[in-house]
N, C-alpha and C. Protein backbone atom coordinates (compact mmCIF):
# COMPACT_ATOMS: atom_id res chain seq x y z
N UNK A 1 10.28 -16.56 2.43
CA UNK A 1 10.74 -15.23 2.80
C UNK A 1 12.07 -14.91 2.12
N UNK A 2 12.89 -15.97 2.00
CA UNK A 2 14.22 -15.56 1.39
C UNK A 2 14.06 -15.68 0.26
N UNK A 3 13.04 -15.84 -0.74
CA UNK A 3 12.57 -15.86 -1.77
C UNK A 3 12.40 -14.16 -2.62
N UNK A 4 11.30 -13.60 -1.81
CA UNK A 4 11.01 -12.23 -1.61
C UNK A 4 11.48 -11.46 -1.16
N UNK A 5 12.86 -11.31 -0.31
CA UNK A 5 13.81 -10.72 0.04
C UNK A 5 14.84 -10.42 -1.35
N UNK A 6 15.43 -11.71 -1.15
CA UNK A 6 16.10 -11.69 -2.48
C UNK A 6 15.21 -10.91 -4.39
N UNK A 7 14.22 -10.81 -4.45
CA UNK A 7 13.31 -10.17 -5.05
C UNK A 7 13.44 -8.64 -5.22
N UNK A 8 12.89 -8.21 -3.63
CA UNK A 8 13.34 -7.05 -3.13
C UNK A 8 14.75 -6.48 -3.30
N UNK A 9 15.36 -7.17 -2.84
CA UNK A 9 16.95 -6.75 -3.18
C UNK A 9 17.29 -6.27 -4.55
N UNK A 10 17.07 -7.60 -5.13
CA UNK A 10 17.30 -7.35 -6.76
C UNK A 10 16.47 -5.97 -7.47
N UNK A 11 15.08 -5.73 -7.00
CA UNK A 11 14.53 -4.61 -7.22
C UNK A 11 14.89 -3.10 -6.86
N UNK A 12 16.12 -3.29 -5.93
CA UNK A 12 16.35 -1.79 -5.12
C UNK A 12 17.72 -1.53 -5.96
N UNK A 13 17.84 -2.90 -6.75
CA UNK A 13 19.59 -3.42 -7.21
C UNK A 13 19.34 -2.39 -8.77
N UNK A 14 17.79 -2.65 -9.04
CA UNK A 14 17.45 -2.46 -10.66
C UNK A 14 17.82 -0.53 -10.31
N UNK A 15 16.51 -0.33 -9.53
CA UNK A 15 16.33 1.09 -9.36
C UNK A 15 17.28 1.96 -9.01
N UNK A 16 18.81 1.49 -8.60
CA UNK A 16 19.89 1.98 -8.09
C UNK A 16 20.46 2.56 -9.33
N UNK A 17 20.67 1.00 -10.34
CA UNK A 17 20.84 0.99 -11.66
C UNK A 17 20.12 2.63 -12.49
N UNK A 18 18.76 2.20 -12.48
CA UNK A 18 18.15 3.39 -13.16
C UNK A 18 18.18 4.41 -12.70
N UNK A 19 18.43 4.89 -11.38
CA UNK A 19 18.56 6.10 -11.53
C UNK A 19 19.95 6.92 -11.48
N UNK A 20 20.82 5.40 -11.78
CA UNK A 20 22.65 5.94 -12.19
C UNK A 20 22.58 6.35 -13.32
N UNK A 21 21.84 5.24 -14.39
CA UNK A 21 21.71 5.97 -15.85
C UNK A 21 20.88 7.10 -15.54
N UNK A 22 19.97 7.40 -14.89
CA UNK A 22 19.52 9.11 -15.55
C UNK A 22 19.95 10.17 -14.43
N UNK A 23 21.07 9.49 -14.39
CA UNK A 23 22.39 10.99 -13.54
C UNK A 23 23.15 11.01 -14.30
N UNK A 24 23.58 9.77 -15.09
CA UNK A 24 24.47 10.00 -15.87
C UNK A 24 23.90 10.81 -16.94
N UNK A 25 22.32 10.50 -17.73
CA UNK A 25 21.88 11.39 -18.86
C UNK A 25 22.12 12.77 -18.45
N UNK A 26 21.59 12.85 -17.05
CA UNK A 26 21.53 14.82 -16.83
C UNK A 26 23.21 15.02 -16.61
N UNK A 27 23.97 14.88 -16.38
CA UNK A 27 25.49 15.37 -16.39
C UNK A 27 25.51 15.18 -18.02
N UNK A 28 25.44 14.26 -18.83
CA UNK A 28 25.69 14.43 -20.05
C UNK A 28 24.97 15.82 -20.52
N UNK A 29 23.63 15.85 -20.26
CA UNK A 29 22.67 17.05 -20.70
C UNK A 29 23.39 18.40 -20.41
N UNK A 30 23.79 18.56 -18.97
CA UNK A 30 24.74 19.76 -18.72
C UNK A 30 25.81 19.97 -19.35
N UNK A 31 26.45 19.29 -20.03
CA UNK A 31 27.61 19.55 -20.73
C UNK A 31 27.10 19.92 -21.79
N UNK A 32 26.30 19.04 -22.67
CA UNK A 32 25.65 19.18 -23.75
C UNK A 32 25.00 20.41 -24.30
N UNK A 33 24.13 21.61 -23.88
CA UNK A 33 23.44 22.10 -23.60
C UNK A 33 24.32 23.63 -23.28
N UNK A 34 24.12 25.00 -23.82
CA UNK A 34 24.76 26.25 -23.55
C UNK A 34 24.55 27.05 -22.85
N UNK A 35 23.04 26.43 -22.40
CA UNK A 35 21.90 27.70 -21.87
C UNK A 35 22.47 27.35 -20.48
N UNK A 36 22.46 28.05 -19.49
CA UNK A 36 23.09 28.49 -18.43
C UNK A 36 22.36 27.94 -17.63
N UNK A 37 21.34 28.39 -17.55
CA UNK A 37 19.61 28.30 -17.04
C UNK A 37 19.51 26.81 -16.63
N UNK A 38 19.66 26.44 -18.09
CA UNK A 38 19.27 24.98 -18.21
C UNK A 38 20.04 24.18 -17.46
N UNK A 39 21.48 24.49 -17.77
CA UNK A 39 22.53 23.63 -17.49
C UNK A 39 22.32 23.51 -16.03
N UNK A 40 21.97 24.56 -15.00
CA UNK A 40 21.55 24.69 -13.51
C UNK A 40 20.46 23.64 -13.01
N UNK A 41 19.73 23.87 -14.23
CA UNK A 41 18.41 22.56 -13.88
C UNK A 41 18.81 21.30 -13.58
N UNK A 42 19.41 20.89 -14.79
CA UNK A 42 19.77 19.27 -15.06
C UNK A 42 21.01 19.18 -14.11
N UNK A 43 21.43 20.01 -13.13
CA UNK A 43 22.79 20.07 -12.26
C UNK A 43 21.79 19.48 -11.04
N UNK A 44 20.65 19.99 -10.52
CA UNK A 44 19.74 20.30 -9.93
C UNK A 44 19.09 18.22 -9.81
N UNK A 45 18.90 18.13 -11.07
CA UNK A 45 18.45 16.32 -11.35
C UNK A 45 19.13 15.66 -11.23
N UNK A 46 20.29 16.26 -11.33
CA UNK A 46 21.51 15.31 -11.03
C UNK A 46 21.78 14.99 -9.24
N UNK A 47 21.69 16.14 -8.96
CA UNK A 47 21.56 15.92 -7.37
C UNK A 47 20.39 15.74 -6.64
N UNK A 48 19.35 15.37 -7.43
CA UNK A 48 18.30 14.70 -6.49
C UNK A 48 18.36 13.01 -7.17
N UNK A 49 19.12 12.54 -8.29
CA UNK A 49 19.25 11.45 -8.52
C UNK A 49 20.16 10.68 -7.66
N UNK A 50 21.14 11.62 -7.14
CA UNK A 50 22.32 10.94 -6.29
C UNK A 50 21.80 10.25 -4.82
N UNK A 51 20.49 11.28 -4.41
CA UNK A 51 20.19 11.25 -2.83
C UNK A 51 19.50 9.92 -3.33
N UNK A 52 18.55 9.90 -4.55
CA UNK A 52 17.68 8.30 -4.25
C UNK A 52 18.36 7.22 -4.48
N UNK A 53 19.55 7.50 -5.33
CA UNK A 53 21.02 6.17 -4.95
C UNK A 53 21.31 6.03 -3.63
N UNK A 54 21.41 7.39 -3.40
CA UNK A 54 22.12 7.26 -2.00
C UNK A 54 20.88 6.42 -0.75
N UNK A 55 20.07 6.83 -1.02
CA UNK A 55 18.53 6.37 0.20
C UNK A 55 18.92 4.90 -0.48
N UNK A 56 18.67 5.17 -1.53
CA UNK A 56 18.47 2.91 -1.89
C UNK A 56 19.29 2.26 -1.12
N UNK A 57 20.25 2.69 -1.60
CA UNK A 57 21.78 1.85 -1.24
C UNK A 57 21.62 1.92 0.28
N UNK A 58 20.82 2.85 1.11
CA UNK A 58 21.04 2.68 2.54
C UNK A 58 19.96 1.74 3.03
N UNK A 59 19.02 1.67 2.23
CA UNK A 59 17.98 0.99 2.71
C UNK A 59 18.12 -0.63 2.12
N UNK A 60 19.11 -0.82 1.15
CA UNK A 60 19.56 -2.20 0.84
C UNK A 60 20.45 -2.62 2.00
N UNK A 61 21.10 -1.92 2.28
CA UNK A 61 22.22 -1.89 3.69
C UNK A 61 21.46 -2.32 4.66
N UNK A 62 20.72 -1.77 5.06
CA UNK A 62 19.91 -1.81 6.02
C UNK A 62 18.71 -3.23 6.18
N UNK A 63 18.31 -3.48 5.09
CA UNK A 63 17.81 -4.87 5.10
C UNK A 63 18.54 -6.09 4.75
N UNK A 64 19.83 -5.81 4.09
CA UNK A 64 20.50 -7.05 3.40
C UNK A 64 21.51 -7.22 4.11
N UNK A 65 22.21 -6.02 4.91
CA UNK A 65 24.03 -5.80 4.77
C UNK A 65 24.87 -5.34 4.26
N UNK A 66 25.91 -4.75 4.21
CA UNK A 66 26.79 -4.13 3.38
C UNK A 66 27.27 -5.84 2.09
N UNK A 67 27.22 -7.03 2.85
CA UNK A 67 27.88 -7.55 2.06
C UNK A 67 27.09 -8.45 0.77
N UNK A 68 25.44 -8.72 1.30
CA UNK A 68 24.65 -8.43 0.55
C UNK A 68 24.57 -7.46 -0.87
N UNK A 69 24.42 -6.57 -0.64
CA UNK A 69 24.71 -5.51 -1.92
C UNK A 69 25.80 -5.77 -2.62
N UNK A 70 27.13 -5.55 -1.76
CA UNK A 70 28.19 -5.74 -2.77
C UNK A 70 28.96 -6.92 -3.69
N UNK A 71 28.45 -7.84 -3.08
CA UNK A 71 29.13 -8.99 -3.59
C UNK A 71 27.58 -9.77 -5.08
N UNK A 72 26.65 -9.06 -4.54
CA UNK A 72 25.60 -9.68 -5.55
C UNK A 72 25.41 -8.87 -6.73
N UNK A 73 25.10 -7.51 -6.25
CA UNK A 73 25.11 -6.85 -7.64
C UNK A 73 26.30 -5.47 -7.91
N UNK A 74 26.93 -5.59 -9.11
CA UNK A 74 27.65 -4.88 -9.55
C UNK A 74 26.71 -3.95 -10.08
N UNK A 75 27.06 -2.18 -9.74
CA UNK A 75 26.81 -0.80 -10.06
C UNK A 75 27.03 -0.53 -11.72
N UNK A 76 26.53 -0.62 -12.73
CA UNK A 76 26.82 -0.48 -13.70
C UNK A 76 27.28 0.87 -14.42
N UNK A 77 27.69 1.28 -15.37
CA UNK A 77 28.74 2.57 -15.47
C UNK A 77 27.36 2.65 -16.75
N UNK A 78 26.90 3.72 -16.96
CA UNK A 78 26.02 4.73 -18.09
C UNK A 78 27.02 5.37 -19.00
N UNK A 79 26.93 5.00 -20.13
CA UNK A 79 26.61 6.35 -21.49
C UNK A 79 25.46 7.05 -21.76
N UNK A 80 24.87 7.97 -21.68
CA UNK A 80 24.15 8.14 -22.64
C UNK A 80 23.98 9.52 -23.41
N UNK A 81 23.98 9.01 -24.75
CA UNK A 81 23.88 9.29 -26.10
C UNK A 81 22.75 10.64 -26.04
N UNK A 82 23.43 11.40 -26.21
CA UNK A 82 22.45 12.86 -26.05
C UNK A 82 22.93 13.89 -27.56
N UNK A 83 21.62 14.37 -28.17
CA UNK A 83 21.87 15.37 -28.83
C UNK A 83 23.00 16.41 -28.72
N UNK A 84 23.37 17.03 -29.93
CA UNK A 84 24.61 17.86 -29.66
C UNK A 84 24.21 19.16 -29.03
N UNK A 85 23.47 19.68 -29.23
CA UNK A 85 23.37 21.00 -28.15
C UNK A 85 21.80 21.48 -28.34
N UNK A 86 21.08 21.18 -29.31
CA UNK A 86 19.75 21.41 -29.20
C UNK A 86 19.16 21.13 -28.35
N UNK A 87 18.29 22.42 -27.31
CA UNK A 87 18.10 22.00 -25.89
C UNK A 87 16.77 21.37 -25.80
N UNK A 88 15.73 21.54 -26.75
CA UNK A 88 14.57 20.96 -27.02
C UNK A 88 15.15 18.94 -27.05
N UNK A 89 15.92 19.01 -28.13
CA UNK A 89 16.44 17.58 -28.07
C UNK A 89 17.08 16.79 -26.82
N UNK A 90 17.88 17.73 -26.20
CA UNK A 90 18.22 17.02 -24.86
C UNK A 90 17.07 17.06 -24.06
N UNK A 91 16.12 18.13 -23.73
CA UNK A 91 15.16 17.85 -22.25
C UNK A 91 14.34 16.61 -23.20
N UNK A 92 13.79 16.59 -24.37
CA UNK A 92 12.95 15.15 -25.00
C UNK A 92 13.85 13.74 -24.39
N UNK A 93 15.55 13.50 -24.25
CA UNK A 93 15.69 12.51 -24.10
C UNK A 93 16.38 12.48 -22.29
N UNK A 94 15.90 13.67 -21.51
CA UNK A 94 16.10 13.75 -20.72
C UNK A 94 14.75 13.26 -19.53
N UNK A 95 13.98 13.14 -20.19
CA UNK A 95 12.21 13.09 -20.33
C UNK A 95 11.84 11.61 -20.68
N UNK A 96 12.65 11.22 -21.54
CA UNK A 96 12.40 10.00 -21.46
C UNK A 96 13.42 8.96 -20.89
N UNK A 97 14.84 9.44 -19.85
CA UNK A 97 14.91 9.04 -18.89
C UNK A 97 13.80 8.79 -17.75
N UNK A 98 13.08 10.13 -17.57
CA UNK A 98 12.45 9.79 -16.19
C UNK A 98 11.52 9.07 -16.79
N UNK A 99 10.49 8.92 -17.67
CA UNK A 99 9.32 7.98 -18.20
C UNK A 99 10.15 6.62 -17.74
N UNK A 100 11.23 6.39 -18.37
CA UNK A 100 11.67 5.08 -18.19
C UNK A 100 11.75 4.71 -16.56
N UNK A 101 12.70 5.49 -15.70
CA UNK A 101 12.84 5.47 -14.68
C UNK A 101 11.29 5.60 -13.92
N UNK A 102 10.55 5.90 -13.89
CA UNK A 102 9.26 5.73 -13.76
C UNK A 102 8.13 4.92 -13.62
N UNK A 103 8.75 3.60 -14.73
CA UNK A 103 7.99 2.39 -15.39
C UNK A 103 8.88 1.88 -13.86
N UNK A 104 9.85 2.07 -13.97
CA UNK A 104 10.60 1.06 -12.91
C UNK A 104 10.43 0.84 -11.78
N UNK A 105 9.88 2.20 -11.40
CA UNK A 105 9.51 2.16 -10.20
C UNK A 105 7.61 1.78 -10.13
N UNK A 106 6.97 2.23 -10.82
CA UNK A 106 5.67 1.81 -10.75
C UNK A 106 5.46 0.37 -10.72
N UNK A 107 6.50 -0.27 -11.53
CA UNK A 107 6.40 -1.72 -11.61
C UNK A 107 6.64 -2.42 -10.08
N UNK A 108 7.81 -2.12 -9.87
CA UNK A 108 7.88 -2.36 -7.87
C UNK A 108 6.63 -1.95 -7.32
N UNK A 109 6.81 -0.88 -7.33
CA UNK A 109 5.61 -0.70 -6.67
C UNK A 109 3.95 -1.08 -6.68
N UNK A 110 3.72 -2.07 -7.68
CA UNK A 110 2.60 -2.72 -7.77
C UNK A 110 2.65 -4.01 -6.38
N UNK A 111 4.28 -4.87 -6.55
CA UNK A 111 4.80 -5.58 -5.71
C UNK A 111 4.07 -5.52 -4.39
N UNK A 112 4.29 -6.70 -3.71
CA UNK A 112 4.11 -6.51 -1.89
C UNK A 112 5.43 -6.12 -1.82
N UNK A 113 5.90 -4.88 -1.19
CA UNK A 113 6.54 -4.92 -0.52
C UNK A 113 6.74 -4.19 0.96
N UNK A 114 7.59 -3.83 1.65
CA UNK A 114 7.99 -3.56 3.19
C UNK A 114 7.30 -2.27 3.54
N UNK A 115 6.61 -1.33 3.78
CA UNK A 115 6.20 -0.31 4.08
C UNK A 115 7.25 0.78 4.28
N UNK A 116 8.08 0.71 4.84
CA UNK A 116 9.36 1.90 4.54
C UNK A 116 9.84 2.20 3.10
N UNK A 117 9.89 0.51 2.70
CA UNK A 117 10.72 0.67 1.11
C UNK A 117 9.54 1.41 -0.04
N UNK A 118 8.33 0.90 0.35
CA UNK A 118 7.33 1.86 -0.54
C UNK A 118 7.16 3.24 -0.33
N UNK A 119 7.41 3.53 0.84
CA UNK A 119 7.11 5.27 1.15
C UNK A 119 8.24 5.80 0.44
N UNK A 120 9.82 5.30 0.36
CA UNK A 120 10.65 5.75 0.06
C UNK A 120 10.52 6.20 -1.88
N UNK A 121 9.85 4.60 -2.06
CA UNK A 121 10.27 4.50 -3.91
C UNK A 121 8.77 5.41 -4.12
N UNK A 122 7.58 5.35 -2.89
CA UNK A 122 6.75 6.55 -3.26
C UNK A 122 6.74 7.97 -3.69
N UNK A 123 8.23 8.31 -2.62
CA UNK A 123 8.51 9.62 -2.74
C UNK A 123 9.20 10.11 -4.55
N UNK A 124 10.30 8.87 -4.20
CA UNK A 124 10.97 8.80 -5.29
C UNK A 124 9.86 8.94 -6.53
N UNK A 125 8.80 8.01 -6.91
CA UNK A 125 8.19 7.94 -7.81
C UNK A 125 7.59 9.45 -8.15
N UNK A 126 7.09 10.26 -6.94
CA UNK A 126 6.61 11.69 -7.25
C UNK A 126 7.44 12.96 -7.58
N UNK A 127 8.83 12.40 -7.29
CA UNK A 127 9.59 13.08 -7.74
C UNK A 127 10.13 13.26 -9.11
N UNK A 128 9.88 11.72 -9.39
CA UNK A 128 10.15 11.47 -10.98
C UNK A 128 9.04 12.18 -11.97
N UNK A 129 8.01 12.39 -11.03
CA UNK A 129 6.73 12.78 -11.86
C UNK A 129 6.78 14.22 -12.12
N UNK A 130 7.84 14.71 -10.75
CA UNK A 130 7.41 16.25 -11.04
C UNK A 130 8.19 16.49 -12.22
N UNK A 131 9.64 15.83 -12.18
CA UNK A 131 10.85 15.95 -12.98
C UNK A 131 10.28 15.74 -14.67
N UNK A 132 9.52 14.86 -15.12
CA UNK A 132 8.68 15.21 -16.26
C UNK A 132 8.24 15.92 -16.57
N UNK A 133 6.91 16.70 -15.81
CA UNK A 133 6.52 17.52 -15.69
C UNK A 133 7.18 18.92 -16.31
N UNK A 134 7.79 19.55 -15.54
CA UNK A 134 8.96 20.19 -15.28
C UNK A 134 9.86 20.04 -17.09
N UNK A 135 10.38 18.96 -17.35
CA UNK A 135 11.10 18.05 -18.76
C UNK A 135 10.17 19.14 -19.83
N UNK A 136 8.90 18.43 -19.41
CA UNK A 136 7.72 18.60 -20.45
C UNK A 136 7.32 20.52 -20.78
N UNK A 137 7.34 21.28 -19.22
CA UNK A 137 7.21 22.01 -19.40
C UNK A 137 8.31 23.46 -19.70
N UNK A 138 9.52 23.21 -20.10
CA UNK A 138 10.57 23.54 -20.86
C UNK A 138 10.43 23.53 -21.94
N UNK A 139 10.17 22.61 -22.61
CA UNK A 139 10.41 22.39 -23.95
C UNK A 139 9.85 23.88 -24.78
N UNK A 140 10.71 24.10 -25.97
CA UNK A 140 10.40 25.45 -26.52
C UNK A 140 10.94 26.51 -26.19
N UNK A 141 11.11 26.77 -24.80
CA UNK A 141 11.54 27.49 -23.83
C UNK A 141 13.58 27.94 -24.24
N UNK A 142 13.80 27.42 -24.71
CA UNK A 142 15.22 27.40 -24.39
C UNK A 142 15.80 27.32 -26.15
């Protein structure tokens, strides 16, 4: 059990990770980017990336401890490298944040794991899907 706990942990540790880098891509994208419109969107991804940090981190709390989380894994700090203002070019690598972020979570989620923590990275996962979606169906647009 403390085998697969520790597993779990490390998995909520990854996905915390990934979806810091693609808050950090969409704040880069908003700066990046002139269109007004747009810039509202990726403001928009940015704050539904924060709540599934924020849910992880409570639900690592919640199974591990506050001291669990903090002392095992360090929060890592994102660059990322975004086109200069071509908005076709930013939603393509904004798009392939969520693909990535996506893999990450599908991969857990093949896992056994806890029934709360799957409904949660479930939600999360359909959210990532719409957020492609959505990526995908911009493009041109702007």
């Amino acid at each position: 059990m403390k085998l697969m706990s520790s597993k779990i942990l490390n998995d909520l540790h990854n996905l915390i990770n990934t979806n810091l880098e693609a808050q950090s891509g969409y704040k880069t994208a908003a700066e990046k980017v002139n269109n007004k419109n747009l810039k509202e969107i990726f403001i928009i991804y940015i704050q539904r990336k924060s709540e599934y940090v924020d849910e992880l981190k409570r639900l690592s709390k919640e199974l591990f401890g506050e001291k669990e989380e903090k002392d095992n894994f360090p929060f890592e700090k994102f660059t990322i490298q975004m086109p200069q203002t071509d908005a076709n070019s930013v939603l393509l690598k904004c798009e392939d944040l969520e693909e990535k972020s996506l893999k990450n979570y599908e991969s857990i989620l093949n896992d056994e794991i806890p029934s709360n923590i799957k409904e949660t990275l479930l939600r999360h996962s359909n959210g990532i899907k719409e957020a492609r979606i959505h990526m995908k169906s911009l493009e041109g647009k702007f």
